[in-house]
ModelCIF file with pLDDT and N, C-alpha, C, O atoms, coordinates in Angstrom:
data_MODEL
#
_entry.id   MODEL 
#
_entity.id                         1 
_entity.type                       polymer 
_entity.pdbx_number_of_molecules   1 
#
_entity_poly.entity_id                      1 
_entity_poly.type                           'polypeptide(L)' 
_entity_poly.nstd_linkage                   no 
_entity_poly.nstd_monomer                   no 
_entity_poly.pdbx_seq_one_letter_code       
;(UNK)(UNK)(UNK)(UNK)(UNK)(UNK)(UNK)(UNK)(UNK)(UNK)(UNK)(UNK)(UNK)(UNK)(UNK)(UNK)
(UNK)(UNK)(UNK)(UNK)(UNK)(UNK)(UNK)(UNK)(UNK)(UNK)(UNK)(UNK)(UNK)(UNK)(UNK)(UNK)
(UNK)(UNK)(UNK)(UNK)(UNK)(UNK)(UNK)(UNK)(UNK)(UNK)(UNK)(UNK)(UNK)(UNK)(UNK)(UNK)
;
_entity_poly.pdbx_seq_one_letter_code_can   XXXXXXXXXXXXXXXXXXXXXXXXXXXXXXXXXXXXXXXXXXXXXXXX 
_entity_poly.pdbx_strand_id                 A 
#
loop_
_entity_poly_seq.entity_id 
_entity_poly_seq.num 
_entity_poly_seq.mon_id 
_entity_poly_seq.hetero 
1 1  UNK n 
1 2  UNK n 
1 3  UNK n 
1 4  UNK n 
1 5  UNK n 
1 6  UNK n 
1 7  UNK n 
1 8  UNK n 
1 9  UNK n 
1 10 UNK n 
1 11 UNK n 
1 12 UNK n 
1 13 UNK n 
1 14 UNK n 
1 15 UNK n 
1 16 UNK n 
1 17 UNK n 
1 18 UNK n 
1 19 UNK n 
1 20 UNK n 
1 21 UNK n 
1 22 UNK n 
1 23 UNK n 
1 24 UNK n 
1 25 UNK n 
1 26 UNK n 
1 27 UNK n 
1 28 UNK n 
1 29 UNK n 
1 30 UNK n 
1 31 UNK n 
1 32 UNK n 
1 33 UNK n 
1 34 UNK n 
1 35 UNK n 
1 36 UNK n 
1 37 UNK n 
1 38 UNK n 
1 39 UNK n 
1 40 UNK n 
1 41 UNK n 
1 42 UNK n 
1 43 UNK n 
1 44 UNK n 
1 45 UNK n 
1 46 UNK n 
1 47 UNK n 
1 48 UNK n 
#
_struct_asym.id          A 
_struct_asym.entity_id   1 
#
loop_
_ma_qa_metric.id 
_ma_qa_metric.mode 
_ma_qa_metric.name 
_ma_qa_metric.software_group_id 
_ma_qa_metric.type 
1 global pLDDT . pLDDT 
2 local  pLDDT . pLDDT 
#
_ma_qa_metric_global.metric_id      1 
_ma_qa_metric_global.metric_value   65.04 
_ma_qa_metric_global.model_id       1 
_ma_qa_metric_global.ordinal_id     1 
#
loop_
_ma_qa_metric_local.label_asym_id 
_ma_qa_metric_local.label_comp_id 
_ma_qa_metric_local.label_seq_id 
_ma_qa_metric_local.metric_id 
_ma_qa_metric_local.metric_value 
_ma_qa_metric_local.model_id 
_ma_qa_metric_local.ordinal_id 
A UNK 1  2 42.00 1 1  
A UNK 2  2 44.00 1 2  
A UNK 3  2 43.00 1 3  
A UNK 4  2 43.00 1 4  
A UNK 5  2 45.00 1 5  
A UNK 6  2 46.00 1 6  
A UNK 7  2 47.00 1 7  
A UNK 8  2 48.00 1 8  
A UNK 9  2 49.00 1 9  
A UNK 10 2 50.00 1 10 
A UNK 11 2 50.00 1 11 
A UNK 12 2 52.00 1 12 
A UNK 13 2 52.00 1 13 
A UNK 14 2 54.00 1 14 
A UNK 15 2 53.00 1 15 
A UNK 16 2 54.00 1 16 
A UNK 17 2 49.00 1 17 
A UNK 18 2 52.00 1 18 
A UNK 19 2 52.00 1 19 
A UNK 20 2 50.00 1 20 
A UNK 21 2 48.00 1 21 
A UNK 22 2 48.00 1 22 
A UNK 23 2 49.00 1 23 
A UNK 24 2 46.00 1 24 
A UNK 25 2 46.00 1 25 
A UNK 26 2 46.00 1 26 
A UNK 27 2 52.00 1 27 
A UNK 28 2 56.00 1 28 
A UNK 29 2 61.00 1 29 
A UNK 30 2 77.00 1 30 
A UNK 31 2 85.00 1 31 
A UNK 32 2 88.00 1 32 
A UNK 33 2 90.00 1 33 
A UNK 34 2 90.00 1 34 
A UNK 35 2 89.00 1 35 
A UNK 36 2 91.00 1 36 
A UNK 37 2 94.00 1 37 
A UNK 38 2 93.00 1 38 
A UNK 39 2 90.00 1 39 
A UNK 40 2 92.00 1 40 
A UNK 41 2 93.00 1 41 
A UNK 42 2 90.00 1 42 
A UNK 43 2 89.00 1 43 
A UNK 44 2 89.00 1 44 
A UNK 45 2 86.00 1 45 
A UNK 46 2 88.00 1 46 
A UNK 47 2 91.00 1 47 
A UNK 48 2 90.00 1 48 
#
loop_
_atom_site.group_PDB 
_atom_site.id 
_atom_site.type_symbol 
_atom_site.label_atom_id 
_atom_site.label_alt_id 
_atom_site.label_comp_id 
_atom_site.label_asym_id 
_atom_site.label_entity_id 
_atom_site.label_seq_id 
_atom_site.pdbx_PDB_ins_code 
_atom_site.Cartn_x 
_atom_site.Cartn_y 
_atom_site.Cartn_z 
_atom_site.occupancy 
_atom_site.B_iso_or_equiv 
_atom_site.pdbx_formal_charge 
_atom_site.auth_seq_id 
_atom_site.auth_comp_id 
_atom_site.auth_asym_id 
_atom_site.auth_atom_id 
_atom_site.pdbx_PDB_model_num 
ATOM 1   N N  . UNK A 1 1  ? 58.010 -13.216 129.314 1.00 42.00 ? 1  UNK A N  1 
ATOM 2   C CA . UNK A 1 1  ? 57.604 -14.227 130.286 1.00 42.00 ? 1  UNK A CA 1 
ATOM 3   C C  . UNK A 1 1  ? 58.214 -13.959 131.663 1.00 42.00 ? 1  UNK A C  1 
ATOM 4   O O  . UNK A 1 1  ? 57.646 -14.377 132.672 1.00 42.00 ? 1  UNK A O  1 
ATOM 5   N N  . UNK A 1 2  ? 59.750 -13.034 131.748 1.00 44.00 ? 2  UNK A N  1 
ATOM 6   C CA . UNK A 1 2  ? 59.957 -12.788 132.855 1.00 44.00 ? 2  UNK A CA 1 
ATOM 7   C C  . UNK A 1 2  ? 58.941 -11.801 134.023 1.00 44.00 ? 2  UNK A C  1 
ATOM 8   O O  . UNK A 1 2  ? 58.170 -10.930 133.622 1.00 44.00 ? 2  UNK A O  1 
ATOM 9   N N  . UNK A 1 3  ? 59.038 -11.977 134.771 1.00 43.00 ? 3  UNK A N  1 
ATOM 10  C CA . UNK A 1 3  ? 58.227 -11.572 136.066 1.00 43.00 ? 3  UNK A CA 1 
ATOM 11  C C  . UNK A 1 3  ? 59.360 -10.464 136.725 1.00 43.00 ? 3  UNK A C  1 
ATOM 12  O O  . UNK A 1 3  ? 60.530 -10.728 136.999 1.00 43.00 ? 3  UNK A O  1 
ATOM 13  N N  . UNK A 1 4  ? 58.565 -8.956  136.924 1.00 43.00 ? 4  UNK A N  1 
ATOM 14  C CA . UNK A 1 4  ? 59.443 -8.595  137.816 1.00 43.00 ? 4  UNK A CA 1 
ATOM 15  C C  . UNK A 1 4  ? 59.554 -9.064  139.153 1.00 43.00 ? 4  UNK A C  1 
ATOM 16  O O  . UNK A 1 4  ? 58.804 -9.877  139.694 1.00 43.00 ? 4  UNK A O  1 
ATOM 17  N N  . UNK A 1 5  ? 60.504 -8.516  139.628 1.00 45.00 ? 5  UNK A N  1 
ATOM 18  C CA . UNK A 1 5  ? 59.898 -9.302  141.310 1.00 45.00 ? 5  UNK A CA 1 
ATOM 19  C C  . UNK A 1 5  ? 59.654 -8.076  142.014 1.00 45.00 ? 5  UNK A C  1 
ATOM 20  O O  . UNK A 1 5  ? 60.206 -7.019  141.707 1.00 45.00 ? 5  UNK A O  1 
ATOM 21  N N  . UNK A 1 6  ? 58.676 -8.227  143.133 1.00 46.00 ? 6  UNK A N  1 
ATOM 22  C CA . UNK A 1 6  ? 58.339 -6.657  144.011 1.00 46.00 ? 6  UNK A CA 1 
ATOM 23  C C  . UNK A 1 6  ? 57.570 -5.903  142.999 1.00 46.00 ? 6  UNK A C  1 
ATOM 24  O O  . UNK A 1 6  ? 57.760 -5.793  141.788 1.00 46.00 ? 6  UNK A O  1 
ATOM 25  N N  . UNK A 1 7  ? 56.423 -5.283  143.965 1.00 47.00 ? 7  UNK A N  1 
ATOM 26  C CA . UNK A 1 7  ? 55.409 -4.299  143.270 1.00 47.00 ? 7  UNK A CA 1 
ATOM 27  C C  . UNK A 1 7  ? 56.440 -3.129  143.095 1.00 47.00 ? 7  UNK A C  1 
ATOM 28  O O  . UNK A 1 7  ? 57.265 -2.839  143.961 1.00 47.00 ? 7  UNK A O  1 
ATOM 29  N N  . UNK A 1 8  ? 56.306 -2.454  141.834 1.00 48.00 ? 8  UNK A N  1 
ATOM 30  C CA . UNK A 1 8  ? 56.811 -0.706  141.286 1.00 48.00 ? 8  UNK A CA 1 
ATOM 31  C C  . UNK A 1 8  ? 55.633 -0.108  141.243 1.00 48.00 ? 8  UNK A C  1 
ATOM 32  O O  . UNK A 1 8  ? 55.058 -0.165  140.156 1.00 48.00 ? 8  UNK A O  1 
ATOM 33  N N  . UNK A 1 9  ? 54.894 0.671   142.451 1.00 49.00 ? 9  UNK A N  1 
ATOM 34  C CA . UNK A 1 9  ? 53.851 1.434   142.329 1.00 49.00 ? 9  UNK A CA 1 
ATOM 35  C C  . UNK A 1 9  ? 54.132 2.150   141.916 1.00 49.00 ? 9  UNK A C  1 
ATOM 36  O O  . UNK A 1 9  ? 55.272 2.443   142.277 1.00 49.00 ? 9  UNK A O  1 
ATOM 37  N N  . UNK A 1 10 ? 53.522 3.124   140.842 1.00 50.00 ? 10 UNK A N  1 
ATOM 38  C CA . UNK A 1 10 ? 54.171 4.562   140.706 1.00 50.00 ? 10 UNK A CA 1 
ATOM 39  C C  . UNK A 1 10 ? 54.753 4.507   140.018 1.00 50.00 ? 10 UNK A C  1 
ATOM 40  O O  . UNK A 1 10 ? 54.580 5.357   139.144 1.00 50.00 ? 10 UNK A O  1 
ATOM 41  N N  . UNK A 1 11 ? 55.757 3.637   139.837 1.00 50.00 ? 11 UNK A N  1 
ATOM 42  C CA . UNK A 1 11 ? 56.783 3.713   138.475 1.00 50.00 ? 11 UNK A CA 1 
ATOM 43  C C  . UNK A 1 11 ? 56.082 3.884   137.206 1.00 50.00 ? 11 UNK A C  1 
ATOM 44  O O  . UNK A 1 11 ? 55.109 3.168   136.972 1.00 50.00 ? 11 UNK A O  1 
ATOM 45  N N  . UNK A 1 12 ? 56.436 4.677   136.439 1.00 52.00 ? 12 UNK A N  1 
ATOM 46  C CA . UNK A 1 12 ? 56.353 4.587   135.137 1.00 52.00 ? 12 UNK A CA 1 
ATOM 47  C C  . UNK A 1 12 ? 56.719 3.443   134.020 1.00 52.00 ? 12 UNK A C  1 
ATOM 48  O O  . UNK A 1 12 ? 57.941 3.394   133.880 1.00 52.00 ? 12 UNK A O  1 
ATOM 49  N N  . UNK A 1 13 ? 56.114 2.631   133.293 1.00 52.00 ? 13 UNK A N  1 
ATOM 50  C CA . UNK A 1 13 ? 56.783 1.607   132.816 1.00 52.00 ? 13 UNK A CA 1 
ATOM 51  C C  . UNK A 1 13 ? 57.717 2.213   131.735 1.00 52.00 ? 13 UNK A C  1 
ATOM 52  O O  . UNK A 1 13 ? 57.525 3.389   131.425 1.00 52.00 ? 13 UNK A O  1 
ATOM 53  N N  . UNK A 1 14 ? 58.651 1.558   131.171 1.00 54.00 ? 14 UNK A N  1 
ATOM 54  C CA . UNK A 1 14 ? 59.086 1.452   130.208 1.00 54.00 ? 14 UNK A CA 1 
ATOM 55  C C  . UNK A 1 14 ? 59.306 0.920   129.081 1.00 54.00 ? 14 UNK A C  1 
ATOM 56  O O  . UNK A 1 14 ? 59.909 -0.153  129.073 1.00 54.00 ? 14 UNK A O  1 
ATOM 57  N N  . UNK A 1 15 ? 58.913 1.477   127.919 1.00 53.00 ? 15 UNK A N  1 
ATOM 58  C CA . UNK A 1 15 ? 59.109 0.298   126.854 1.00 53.00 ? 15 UNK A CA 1 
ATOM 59  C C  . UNK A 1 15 ? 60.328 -0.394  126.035 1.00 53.00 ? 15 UNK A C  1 
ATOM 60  O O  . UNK A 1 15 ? 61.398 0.207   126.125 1.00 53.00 ? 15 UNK A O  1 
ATOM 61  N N  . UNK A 1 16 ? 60.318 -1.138  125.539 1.00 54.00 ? 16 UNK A N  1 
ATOM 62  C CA . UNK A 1 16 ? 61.300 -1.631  124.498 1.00 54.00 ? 16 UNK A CA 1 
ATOM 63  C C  . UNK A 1 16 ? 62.023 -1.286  123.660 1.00 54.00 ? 16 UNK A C  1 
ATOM 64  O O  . UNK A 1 16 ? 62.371 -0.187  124.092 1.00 54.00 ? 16 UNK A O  1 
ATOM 65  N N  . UNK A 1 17 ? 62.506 -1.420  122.773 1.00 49.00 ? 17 UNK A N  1 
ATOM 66  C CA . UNK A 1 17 ? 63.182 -1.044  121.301 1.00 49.00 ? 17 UNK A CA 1 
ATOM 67  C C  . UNK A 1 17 ? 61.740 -1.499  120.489 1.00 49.00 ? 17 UNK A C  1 
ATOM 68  O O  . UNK A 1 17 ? 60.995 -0.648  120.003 1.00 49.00 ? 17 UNK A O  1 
ATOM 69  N N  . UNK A 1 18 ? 61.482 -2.848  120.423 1.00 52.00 ? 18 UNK A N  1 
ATOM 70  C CA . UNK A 1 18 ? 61.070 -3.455  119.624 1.00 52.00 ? 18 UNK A CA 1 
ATOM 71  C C  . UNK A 1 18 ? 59.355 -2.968  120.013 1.00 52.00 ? 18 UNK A C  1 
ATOM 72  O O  . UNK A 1 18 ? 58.621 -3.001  119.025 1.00 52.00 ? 18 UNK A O  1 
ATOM 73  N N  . UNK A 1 19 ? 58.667 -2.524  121.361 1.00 52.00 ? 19 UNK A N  1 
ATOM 74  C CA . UNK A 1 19 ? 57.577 -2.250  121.332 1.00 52.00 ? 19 UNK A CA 1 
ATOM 75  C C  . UNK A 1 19 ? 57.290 -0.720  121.044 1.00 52.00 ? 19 UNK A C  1 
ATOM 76  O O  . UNK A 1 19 ? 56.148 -0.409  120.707 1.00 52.00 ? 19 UNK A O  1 
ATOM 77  N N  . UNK A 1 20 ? 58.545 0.525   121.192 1.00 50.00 ? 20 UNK A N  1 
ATOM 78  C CA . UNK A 1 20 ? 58.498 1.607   120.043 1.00 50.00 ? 20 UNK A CA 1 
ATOM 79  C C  . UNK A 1 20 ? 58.142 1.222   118.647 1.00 50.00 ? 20 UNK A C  1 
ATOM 80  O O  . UNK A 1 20 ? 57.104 1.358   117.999 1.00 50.00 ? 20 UNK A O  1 
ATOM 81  N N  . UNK A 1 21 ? 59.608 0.567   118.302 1.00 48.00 ? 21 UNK A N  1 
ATOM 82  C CA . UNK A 1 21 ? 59.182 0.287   116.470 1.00 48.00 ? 21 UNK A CA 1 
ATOM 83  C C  . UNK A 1 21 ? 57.448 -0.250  116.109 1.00 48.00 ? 21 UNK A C  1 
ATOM 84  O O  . UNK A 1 21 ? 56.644 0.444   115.486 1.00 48.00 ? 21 UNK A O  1 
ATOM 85  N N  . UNK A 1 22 ? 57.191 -1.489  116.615 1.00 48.00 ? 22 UNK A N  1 
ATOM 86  C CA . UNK A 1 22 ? 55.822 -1.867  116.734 1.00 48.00 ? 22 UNK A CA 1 
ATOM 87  C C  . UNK A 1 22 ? 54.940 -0.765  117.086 1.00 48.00 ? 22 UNK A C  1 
ATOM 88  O O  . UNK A 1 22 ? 53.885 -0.726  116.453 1.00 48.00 ? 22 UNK A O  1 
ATOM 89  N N  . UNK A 1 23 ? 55.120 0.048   117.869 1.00 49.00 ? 23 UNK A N  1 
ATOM 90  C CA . UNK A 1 23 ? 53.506 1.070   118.134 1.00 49.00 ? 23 UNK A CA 1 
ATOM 91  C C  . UNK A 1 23 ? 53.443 1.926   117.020 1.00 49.00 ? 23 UNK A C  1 
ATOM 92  O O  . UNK A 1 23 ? 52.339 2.086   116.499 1.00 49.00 ? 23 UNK A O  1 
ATOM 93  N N  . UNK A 1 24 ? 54.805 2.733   116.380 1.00 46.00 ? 24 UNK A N  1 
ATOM 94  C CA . UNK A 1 24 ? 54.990 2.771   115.470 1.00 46.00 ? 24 UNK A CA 1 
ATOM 95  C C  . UNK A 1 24 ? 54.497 2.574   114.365 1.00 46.00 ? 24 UNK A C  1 
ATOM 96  O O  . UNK A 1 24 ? 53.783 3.410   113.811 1.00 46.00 ? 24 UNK A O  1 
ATOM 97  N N  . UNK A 1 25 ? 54.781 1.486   113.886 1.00 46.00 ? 25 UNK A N  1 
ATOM 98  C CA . UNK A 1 25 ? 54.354 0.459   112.469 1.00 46.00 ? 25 UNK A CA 1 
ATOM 99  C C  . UNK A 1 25 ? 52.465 0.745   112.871 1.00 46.00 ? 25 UNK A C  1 
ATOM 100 O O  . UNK A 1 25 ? 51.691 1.328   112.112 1.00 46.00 ? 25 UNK A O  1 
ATOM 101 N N  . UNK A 1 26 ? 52.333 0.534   113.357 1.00 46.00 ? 26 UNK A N  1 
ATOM 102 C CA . UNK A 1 26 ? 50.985 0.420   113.767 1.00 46.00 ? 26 UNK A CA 1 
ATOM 103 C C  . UNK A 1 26 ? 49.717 1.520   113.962 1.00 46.00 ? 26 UNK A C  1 
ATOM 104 O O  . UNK A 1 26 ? 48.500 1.461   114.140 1.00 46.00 ? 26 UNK A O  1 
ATOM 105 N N  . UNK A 1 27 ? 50.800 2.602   113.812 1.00 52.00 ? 27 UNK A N  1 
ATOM 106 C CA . UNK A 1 27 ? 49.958 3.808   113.960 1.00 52.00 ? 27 UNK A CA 1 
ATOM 107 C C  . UNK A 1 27 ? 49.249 4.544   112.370 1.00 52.00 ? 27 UNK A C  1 
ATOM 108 O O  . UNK A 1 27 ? 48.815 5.683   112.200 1.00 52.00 ? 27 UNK A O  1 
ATOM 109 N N  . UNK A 1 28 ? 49.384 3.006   111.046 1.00 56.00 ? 28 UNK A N  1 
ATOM 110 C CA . UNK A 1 28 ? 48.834 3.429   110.240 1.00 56.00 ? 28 UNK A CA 1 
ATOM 111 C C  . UNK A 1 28 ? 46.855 3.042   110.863 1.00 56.00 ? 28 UNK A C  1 
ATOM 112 O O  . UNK A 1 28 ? 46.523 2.289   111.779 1.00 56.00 ? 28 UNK A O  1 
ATOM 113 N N  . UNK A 1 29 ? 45.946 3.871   109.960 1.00 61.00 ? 29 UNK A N  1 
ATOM 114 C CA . UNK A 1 29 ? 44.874 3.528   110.210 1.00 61.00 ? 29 UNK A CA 1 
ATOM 115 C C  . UNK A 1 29 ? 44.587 2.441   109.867 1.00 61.00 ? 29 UNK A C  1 
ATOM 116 O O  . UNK A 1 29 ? 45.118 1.719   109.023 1.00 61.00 ? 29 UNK A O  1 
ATOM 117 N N  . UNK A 1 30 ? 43.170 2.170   110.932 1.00 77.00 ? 30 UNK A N  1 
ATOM 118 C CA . UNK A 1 30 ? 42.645 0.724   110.516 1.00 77.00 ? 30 UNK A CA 1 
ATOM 119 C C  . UNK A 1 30 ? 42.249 0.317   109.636 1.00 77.00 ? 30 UNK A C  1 
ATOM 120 O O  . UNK A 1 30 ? 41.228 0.973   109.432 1.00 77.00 ? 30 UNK A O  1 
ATOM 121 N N  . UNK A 1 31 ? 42.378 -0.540  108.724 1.00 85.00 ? 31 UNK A N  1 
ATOM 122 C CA . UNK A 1 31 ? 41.556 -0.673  107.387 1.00 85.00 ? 31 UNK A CA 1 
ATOM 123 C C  . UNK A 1 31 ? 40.411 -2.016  107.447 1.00 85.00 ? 31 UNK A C  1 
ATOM 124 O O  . UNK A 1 31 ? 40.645 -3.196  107.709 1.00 85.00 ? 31 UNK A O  1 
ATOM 125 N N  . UNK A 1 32 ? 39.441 -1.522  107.189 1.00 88.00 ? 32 UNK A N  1 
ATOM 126 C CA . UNK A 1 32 ? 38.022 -2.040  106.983 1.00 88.00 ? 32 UNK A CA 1 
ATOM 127 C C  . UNK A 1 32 ? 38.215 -3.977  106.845 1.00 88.00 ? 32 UNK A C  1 
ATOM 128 O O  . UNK A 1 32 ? 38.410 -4.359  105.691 1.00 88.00 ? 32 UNK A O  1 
ATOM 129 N N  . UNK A 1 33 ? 38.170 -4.932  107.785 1.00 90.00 ? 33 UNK A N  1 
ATOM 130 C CA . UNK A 1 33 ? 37.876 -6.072  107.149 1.00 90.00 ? 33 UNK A CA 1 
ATOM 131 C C  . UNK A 1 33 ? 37.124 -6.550  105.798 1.00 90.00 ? 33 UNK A C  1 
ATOM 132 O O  . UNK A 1 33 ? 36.193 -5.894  105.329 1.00 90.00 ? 33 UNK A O  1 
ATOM 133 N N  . UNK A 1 34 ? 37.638 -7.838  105.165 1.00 90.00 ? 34 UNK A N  1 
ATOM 134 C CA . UNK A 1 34 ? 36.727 -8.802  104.288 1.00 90.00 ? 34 UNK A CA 1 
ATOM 135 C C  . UNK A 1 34 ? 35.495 -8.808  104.663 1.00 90.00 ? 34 UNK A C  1 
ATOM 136 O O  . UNK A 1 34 ? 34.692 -8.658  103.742 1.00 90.00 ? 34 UNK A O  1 
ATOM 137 N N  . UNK A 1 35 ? 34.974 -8.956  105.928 1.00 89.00 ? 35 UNK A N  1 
ATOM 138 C CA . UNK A 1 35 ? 33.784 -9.121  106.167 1.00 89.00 ? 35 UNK A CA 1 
ATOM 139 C C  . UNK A 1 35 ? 32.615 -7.884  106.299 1.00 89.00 ? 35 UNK A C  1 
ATOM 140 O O  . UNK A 1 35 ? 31.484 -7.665  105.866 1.00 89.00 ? 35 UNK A O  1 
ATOM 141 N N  . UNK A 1 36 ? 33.474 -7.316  107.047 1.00 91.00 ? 36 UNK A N  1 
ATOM 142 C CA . UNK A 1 36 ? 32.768 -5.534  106.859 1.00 91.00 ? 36 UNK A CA 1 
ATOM 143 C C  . UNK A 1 36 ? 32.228 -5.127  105.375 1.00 91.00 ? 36 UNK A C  1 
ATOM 144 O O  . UNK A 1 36 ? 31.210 -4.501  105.078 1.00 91.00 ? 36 UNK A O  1 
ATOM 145 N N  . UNK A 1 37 ? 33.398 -5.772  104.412 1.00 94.00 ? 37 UNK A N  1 
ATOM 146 C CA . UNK A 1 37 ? 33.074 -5.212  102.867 1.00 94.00 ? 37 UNK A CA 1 
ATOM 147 C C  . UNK A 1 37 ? 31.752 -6.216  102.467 1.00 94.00 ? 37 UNK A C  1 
ATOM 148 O O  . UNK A 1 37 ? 31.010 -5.855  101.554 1.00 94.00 ? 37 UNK A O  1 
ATOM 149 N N  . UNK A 1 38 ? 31.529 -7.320  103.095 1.00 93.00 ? 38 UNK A N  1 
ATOM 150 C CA . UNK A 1 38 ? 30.780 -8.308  102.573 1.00 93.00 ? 38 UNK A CA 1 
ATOM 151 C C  . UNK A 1 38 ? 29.390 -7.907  103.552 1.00 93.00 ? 38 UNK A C  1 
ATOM 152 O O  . UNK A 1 38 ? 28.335 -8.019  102.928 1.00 93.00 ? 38 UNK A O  1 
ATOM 153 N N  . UNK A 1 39 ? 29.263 -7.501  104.853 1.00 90.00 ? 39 UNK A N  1 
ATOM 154 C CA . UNK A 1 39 ? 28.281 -7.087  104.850 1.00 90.00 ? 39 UNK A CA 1 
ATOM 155 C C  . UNK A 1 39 ? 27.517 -5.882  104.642 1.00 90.00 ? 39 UNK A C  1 
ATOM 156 O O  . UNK A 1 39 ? 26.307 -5.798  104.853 1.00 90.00 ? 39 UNK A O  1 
ATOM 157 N N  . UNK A 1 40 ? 28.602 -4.520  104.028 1.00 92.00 ? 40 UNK A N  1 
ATOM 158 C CA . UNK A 1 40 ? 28.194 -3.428  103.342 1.00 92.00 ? 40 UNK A CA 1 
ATOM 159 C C  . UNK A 1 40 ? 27.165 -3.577  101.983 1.00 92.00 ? 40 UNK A C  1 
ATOM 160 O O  . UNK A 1 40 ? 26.311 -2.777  101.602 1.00 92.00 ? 40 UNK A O  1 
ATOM 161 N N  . UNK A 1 41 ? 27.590 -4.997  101.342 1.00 93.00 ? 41 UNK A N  1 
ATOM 162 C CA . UNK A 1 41 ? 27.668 -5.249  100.150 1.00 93.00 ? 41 UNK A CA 1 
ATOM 163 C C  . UNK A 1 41 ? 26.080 -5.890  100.128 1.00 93.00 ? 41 UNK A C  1 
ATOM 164 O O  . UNK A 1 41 ? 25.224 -5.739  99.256  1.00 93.00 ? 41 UNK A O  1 
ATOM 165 N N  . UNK A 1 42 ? 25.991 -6.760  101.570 1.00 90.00 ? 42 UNK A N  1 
ATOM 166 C CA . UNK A 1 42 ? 24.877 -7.526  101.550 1.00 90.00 ? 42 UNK A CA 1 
ATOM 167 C C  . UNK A 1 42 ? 23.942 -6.897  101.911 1.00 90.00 ? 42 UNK A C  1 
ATOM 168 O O  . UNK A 1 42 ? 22.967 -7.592  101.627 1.00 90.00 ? 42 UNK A O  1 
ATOM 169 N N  . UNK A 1 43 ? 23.474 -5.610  102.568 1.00 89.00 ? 43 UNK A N  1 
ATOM 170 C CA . UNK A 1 43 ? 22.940 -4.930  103.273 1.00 89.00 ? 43 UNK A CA 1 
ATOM 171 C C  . UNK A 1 43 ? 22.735 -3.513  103.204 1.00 89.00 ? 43 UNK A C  1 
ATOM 172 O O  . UNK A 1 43 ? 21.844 -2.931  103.823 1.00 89.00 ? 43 UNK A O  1 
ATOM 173 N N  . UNK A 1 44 ? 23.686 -2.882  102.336 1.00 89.00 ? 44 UNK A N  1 
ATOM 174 C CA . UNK A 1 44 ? 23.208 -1.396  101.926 1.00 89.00 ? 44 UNK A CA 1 
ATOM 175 C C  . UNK A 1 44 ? 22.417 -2.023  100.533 1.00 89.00 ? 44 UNK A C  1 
ATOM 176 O O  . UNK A 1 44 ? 22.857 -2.989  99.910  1.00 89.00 ? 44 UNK A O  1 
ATOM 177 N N  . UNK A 1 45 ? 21.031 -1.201  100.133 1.00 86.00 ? 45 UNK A N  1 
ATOM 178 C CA . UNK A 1 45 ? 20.070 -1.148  99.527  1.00 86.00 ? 45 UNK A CA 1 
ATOM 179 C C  . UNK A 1 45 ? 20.719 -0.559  98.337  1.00 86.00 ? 45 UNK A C  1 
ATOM 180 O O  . UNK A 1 45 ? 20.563 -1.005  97.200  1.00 86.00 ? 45 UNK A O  1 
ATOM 181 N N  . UNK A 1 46 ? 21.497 0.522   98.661  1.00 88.00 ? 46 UNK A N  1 
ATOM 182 C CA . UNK A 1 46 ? 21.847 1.166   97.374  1.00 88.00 ? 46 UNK A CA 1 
ATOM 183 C C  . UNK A 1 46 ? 23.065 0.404   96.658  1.00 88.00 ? 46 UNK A C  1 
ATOM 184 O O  . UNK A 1 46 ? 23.585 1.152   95.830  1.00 88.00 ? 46 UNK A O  1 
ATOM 185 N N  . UNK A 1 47 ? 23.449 -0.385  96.699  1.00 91.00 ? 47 UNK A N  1 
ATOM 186 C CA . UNK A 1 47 ? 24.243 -1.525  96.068  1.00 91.00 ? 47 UNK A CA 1 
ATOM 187 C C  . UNK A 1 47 ? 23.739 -2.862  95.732  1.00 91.00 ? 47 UNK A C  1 
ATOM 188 O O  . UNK A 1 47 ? 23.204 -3.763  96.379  1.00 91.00 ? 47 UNK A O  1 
ATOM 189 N N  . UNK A 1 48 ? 24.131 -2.674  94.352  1.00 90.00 ? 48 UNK A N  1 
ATOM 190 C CA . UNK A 1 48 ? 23.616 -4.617  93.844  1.00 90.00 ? 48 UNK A CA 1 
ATOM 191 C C  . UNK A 1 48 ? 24.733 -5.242  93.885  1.00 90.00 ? 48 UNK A C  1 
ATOM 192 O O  . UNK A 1 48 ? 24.777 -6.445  93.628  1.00 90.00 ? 48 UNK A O  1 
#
């Protein structure tokens, strides 16, 4: 919520501790929603 004060053009930002670990954690792949499976299910022909 803090605000820097004064524009840093140019600067490079820097990240966190906690927004490493998080990008991290996160760099498993995406896995397919509930709903994705429900409209595969409703809508490919070759599935009953």
């Amino acid at each position: 919520k803090t605000k820097k004060k004064g524009k840093q053009k140019g600067k490079k930002k820097t990240k966190s501790k906690n927004e490493d670990v998080d990008e991290t954690l996160h760099k498993k792949p995406s896995m397919k929603t509930a709903t994705d499976v429900i409209s595969r299910i409703m809508w490919d022909d070759s599935l009953e």
